[in-house]
C-alpha atoms as a PDB file:
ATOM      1  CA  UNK A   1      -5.269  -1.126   2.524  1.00  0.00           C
ATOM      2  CA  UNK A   2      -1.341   0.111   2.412  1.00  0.00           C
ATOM      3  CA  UNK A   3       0.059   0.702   5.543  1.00  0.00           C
ATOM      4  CA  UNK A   4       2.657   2.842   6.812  1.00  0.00           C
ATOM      5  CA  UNK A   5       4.895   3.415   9.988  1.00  0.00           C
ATOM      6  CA  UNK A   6       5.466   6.393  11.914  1.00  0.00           C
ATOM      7  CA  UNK A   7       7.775   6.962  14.693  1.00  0.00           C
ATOM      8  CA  UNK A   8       8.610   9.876  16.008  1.00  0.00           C
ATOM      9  CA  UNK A   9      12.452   8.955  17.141  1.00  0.00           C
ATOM     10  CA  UNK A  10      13.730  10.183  20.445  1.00  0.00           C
ATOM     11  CA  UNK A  11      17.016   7.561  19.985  1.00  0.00           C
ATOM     12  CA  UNK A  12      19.412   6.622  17.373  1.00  0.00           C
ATOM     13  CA  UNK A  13      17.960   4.029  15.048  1.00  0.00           C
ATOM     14  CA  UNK A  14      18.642   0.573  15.612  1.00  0.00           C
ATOM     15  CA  UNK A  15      21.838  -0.651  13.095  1.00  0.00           C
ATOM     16  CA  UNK A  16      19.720  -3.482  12.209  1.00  0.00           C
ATOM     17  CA  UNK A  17      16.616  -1.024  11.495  1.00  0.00           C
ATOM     18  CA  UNK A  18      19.221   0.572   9.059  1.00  0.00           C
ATOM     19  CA  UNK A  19      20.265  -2.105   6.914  1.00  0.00           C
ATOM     20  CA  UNK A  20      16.900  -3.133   6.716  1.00  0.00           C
ATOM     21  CA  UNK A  21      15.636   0.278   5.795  1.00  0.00           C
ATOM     22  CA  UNK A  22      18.887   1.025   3.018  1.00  0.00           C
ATOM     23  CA  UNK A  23      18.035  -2.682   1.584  1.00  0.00           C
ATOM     24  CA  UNK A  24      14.570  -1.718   1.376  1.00  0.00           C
ATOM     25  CA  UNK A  25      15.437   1.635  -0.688  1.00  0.00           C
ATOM     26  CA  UNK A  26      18.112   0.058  -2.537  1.00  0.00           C
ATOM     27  CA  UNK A  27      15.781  -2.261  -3.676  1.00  0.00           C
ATOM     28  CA  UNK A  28      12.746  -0.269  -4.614  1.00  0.00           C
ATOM     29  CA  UNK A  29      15.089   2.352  -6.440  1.00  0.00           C
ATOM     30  CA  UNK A  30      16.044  -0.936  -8.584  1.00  0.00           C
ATOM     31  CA  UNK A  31      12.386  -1.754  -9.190  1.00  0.00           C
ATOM     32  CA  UNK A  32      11.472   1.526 -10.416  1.00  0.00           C
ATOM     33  CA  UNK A  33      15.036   2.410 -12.371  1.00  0.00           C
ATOM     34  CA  UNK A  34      16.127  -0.540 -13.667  1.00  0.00           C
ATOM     35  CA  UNK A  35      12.923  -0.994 -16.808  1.00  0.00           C
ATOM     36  CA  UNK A  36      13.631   2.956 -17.379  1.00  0.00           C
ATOM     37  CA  UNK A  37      11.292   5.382 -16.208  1.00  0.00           C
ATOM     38  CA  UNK A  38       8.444   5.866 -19.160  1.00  0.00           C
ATOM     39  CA  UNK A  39       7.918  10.071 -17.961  1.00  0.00           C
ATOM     40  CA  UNK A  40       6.304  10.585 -21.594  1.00  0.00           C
ATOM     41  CA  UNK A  41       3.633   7.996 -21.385  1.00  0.00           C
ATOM     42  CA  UNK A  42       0.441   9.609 -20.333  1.00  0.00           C
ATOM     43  CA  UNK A  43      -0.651   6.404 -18.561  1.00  0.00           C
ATOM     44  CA  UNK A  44       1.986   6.833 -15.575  1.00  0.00           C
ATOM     45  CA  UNK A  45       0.687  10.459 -14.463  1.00  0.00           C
ATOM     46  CA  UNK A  46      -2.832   9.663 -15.104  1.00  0.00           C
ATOM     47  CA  UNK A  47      -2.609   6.179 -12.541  1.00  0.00           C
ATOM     48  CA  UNK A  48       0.409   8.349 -10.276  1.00  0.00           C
ATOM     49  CA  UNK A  49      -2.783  10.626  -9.708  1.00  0.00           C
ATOM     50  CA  UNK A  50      -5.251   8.072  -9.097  1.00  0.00           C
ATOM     51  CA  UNK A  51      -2.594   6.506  -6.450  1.00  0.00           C
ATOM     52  CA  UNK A  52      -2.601   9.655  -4.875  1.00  0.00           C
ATOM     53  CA  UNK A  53      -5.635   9.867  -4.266  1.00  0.00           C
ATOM     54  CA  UNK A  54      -5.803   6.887  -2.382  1.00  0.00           C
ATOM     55  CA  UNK A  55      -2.803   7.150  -0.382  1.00  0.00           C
ATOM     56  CA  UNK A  56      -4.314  10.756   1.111  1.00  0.00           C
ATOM     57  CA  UNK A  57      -7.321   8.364   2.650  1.00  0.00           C
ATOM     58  CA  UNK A  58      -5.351   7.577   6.143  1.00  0.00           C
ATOM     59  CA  UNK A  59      -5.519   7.010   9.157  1.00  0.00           C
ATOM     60  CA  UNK A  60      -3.217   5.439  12.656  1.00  0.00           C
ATOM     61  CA  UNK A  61      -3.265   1.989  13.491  1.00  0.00           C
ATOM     62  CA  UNK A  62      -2.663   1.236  17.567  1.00  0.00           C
ATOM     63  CA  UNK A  63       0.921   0.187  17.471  1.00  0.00           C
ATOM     64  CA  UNK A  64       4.147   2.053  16.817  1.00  0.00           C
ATOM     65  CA  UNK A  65       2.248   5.314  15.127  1.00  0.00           C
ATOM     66  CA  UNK A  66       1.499   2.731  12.396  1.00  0.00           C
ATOM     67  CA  UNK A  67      -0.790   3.624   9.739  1.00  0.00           C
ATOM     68  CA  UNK A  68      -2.950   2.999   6.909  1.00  0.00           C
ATOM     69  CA  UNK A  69      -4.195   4.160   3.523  1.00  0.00           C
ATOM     70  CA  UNK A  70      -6.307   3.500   0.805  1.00  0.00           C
ATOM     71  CA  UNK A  71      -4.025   3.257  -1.803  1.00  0.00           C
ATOM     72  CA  UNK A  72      -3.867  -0.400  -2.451  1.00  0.00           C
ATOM     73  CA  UNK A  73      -7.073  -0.054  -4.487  1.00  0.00           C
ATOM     74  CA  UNK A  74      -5.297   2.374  -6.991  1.00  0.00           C
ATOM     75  CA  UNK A  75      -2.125   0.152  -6.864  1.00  0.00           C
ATOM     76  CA  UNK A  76      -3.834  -2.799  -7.348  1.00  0.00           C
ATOM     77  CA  UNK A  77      -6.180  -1.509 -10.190  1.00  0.00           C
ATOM     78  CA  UNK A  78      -2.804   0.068 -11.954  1.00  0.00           C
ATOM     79  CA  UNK A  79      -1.507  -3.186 -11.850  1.00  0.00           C
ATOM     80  CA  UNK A  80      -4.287  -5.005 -13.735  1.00  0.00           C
ATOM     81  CA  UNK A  81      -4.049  -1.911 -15.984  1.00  0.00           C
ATOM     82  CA  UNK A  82      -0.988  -1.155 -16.925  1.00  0.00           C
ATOM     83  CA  UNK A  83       2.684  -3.229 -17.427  1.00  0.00           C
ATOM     84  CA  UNK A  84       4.265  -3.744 -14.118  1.00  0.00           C
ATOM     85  CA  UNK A  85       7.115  -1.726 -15.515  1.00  0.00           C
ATOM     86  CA  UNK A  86       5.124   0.931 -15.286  1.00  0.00           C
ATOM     87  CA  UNK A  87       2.784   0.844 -12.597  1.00  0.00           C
ATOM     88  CA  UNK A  88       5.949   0.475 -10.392  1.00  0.00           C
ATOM     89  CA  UNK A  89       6.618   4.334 -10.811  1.00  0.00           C
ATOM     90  CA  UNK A  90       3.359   5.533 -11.040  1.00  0.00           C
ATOM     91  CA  UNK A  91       2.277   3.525  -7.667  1.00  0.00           C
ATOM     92  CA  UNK A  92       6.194   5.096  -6.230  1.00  0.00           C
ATOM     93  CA  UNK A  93       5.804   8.509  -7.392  1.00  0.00           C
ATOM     94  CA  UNK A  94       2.064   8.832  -5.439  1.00  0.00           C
ATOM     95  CA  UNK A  95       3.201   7.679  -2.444  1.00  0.00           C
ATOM     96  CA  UNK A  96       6.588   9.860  -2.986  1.00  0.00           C
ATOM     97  CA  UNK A  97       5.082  13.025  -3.163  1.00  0.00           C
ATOM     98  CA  UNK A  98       2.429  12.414  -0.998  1.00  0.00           C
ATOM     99  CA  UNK A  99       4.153  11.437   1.653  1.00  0.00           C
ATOM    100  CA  UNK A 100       6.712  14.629   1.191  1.00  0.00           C
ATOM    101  CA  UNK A 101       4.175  17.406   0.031  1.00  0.00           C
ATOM    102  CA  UNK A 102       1.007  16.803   2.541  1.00  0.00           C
ATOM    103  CA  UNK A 103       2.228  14.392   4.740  1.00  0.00           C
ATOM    104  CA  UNK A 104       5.290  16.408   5.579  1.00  0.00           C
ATOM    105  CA  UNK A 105       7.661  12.993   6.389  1.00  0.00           C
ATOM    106  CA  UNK A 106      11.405  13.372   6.039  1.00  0.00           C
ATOM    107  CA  UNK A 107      13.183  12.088   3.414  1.00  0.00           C
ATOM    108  CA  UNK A 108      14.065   8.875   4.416  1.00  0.00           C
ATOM    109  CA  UNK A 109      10.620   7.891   5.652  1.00  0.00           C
ATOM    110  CA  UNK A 110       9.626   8.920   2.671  1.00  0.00           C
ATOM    111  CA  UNK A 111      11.723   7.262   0.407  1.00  0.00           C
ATOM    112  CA  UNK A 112      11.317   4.240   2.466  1.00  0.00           C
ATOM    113  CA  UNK A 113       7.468   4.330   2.087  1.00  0.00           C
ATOM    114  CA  UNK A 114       7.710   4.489  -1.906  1.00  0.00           C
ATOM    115  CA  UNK A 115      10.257   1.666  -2.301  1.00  0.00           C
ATOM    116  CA  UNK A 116       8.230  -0.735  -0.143  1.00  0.00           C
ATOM    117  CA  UNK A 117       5.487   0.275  -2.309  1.00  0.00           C
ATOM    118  CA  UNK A 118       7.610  -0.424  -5.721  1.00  0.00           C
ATOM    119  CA  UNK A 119       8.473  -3.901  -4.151  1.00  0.00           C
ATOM    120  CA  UNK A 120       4.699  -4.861  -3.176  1.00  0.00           C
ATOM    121  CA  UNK A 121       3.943  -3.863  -6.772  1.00  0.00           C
ATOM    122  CA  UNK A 122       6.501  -5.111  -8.477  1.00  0.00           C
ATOM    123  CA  UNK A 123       6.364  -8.588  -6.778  1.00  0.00           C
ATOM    124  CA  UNK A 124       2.763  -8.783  -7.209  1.00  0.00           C
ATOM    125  CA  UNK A 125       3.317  -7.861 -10.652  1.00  0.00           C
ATOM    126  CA  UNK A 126       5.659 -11.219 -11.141  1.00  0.00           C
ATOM    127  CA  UNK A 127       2.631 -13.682  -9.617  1.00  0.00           C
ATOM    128  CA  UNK A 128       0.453 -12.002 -11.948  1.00  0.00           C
ATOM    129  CA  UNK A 129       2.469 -12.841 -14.847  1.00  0.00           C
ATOM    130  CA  UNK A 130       3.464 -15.984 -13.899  1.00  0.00           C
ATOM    131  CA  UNK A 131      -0.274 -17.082 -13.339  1.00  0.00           C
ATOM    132  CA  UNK A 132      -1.171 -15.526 -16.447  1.00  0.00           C
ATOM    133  CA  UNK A 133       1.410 -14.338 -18.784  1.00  0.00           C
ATOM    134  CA  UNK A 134      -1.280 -13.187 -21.476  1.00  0.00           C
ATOM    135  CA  UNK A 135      -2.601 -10.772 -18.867  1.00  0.00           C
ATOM    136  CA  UNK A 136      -4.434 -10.676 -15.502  1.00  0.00           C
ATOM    137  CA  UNK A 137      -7.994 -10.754 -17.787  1.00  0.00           C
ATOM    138  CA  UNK A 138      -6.929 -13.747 -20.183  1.00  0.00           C
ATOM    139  CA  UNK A 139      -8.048 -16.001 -18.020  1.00  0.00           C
ATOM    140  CA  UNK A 140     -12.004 -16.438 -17.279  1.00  0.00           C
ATOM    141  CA  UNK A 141     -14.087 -17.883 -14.843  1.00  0.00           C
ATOM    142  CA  UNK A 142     -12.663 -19.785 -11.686  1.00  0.00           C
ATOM    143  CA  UNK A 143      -9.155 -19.422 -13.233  1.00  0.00           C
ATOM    144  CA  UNK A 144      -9.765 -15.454 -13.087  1.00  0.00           C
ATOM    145  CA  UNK A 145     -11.011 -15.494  -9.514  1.00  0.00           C
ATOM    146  CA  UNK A 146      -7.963 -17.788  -8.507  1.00  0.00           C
ATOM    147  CA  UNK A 147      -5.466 -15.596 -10.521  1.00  0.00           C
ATOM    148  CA  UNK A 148      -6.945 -12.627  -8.307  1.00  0.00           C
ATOM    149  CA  UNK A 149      -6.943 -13.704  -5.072  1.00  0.00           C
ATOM    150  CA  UNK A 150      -3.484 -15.065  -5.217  1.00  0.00           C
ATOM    151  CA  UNK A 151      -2.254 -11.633  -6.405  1.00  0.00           C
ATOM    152  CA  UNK A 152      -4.078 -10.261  -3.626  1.00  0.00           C
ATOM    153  CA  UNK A 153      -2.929 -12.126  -1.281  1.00  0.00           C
ATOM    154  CA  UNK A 154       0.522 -11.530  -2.259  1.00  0.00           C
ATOM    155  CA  UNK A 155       0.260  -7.640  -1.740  1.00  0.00           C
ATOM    156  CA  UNK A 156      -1.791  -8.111   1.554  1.00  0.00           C
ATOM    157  CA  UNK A 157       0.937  -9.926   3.100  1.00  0.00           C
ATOM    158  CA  UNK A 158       4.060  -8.637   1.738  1.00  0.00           C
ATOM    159  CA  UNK A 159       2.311  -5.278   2.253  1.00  0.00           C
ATOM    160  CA  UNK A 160       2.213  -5.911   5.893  1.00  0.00           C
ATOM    161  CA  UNK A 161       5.417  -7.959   6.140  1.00  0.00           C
ATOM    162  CA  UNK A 162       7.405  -5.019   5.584  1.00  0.00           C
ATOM    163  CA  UNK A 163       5.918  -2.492   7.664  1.00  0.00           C
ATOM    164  CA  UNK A 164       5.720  -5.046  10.635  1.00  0.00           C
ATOM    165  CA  UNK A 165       9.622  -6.264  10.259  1.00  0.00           C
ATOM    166  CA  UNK A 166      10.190  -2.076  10.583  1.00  0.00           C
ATOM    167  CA  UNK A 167       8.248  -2.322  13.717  1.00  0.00           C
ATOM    168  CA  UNK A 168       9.520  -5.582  15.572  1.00  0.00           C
ATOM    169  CA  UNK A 169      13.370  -3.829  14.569  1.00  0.00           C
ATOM    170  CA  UNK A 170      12.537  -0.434  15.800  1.00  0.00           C
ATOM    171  CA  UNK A 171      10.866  -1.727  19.177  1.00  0.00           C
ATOM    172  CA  UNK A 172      12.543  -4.935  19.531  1.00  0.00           C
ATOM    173  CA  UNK A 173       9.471  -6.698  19.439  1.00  0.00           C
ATOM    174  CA  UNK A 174       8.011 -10.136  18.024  1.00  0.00           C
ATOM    175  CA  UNK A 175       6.887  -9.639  14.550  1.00  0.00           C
ATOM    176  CA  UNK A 176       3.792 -12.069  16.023  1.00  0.00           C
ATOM    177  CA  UNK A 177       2.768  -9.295  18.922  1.00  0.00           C
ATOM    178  CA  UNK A 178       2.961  -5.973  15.584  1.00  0.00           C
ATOM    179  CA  UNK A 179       0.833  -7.742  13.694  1.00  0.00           C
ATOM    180  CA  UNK A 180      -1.534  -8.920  16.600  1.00  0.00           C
ATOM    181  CA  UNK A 181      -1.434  -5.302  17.802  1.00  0.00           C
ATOM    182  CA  UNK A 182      -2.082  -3.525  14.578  1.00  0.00           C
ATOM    183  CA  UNK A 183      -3.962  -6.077  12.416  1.00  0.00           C
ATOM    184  CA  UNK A 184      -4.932  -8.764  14.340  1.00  0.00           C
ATOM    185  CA  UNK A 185      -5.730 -12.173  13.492  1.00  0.00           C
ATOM    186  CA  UNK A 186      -8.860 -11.383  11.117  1.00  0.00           C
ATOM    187  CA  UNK A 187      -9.941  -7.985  11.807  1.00  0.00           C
ATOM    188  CA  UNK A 188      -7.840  -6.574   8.801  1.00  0.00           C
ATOM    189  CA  UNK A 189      -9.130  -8.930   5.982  1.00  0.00           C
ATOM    190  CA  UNK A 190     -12.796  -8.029   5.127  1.00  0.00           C
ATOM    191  CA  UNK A 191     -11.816  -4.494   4.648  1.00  0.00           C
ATOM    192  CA  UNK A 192      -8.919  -4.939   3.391  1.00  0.00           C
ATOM    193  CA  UNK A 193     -10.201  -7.487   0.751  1.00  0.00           C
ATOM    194  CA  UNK A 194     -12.755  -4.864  -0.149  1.00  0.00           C
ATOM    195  CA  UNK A 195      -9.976  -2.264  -0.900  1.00  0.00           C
ATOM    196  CA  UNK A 196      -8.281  -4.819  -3.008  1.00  0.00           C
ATOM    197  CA  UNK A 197     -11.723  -6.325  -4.888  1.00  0.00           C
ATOM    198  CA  UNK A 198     -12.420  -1.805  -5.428  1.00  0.00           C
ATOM    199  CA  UNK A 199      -9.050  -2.017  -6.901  1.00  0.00           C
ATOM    200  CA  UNK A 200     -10.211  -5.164  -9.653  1.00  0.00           C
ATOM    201  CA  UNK A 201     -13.663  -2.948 -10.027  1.00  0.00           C
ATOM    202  CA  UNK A 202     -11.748   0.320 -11.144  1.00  0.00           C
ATOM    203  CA  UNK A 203      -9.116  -1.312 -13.254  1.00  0.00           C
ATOM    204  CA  UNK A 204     -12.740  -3.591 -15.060  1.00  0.00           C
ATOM    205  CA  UNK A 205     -14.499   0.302 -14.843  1.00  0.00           C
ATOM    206  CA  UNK A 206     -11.043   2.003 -16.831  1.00  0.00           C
ATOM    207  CA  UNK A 207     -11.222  -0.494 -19.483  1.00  0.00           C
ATOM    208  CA  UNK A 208     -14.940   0.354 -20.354  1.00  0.00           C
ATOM    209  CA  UNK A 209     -15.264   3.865 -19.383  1.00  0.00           C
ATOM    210  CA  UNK A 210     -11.646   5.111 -19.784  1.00  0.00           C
ATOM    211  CA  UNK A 211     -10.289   8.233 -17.452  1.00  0.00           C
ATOM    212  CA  UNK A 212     -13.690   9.151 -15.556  1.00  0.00           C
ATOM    213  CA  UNK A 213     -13.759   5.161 -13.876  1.00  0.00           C
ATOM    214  CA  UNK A 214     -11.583   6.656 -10.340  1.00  0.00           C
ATOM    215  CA  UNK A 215     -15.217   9.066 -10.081  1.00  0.00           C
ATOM    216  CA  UNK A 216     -17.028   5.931  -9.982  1.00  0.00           C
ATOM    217  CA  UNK A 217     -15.035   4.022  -7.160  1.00  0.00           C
ATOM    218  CA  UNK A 218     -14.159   7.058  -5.284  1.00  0.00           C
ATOM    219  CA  UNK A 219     -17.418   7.028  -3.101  1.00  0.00           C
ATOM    220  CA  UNK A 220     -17.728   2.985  -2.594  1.00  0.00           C
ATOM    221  CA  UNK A 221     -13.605   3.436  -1.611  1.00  0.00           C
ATOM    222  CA  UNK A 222     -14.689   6.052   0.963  1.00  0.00           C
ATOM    223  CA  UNK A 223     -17.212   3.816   2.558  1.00  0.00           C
ATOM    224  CA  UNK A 224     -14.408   1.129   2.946  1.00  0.00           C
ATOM    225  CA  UNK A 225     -11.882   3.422   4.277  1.00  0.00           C
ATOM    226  CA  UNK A 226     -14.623   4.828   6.740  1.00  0.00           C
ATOM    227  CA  UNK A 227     -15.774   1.440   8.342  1.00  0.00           C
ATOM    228  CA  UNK A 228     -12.324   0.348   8.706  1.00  0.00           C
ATOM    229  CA  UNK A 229     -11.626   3.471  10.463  1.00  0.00           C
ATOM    230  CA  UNK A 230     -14.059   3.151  12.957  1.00  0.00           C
ATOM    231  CA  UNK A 231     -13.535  -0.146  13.008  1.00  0.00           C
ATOM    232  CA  UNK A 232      -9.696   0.451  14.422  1.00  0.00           C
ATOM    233  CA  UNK A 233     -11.629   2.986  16.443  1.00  0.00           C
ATOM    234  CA  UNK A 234     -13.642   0.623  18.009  1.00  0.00           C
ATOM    235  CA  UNK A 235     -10.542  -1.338  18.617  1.00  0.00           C
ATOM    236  CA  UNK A 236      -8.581   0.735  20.170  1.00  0.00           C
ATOM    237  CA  UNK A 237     -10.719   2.175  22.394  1.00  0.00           C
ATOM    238  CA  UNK A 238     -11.993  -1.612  23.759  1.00  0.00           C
ATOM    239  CA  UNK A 239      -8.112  -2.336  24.124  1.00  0.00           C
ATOM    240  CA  UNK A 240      -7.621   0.702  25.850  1.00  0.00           C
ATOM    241  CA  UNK A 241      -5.487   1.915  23.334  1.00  0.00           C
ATOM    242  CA  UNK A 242      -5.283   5.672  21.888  1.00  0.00           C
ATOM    243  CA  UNK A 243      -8.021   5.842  18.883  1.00  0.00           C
ATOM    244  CA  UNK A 244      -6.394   6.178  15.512  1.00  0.00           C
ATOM    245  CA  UNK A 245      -6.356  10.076  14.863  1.00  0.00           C
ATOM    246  CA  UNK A 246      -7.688  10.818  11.046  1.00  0.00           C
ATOM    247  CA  UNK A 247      -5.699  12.695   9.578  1.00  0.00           C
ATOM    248  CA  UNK A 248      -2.862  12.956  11.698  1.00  0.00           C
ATOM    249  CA  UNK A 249       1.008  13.869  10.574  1.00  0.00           C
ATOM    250  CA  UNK A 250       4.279  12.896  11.305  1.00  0.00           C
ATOM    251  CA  UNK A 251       7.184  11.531  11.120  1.00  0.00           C
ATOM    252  CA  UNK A 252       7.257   8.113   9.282  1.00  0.00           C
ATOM    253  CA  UNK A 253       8.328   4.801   7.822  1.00  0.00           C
ATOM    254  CA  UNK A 254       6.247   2.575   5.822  1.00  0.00           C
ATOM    255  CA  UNK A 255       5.433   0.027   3.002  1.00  0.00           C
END
């Protein structure tokens, strides 16, 4: 699952919650500039659409108008696809115009959102090739599921890293107490492993049945999405909490 912060700001923001958030930018705008931007290579629009698709599957998470999406499956599937240099700006430009055209964020949030997104892809893009620099399928058996999992994990928590470090600076809060609040300890794995192991199914579906494969993992990605919203539903309403709204918009920060 991707995750995303929204605030709705009565106050100036924080001057450490502003370095943070220009690093964060500077950064991602790096990631996605510095290879070039490949706008002629049908590859990018065809996975920037899948992304989108994904990131339109949210929903809010208890703490700090935090929320969530589906489109680490399409990320993480564009990543075994494609060469990190470009599923950088195909996984950027979803979550770009996404977050500008239907989710109606301004254009920092925004902007924010994308370039955490280029950073989770592009450093989970690095472990891949360094675990496997002939590609994330050269490798077979126990060496494949390793390779996998470690990539996973590294967009899980990096993933999560930034969107709680926005949080603990925006509330002055532990980073321990956001991610209790809005993950917990192991509430978040199971369905966010399945997002991630739909992701390895539709990049293994696109390299046997080409363009149609996102048809094929649409409906199993909107089971996940669906029992992890009523799981945060459940959740919230036990910790007396406001239930996450589906569908909701605002103003917001995120990965």
């Amino acid at each position: 699952m991707a995750f995303t912060l929204a605030a709705v700001r009565s106050r100036p923001m924080p001057i450490a919650l502003r370095a943070f958030v220009a690093t964060v930018i500077a950064a991602g705008l790096f990631a996605v500039l510095a290879p070039g931007l490949p706008l002629r290579d049908p590859r990018l629009w065809y996975w920037a659409a899948a992304c989108a698709v994904g990131e339109m599957m949210w929903l809010r998470l208890p703490l700090g108008r935090a929320t969530m999406s589906m489109g680490s499956t399409a990320n993480f599937a564009a990543l075994l696809v494609l060469p990190t240099p470009l599923a950088i700006p195909a996984a950027t430009l979803a979550s770009v115009c996404v977050e500008r055209a239907i989710l109606k964020k301004p254009l920092v949030r925004a902007l924010f959102n994308a370039a955490g997104t280029a950073l989770t892809v592009g450093a989970t893009g690095l472990v891949l090739h360094l675990i496997s620099p002939a590609g994330p399928f050269a490798l077979h058996d126990a060496r494949l599921l390793l390779e996998l999992a470690t990539a996973a994990a590294t967009y899980y928590m990096l993933n999560r890293s930034l969107v709680t470090a926005v949080l603990a600076l925006d509330g002055a809060l532990p980073m321990s107490l956001v991610w209790r609040r809005n993950f917990g300890l192991f509430r978040d794995l199971v369905p966010s492993g399945a997002a991630l192991s739909l992701g390895v199914l539709l990049a293994v579906l696109h390299q046997q049945a080409g363009l149609v494969a996102v048809a094929f993992v649409l409906l199993p990605a909107l089971l996940v999405f669906e029992g992890h919203r009523r799981l945060y539903t459940a959740t919230a309403t036990r910790d007396g909490s406001r239930p996450p709204v589906l569908g909701a918009t605002g103003r917001a920060v995120s990965e």
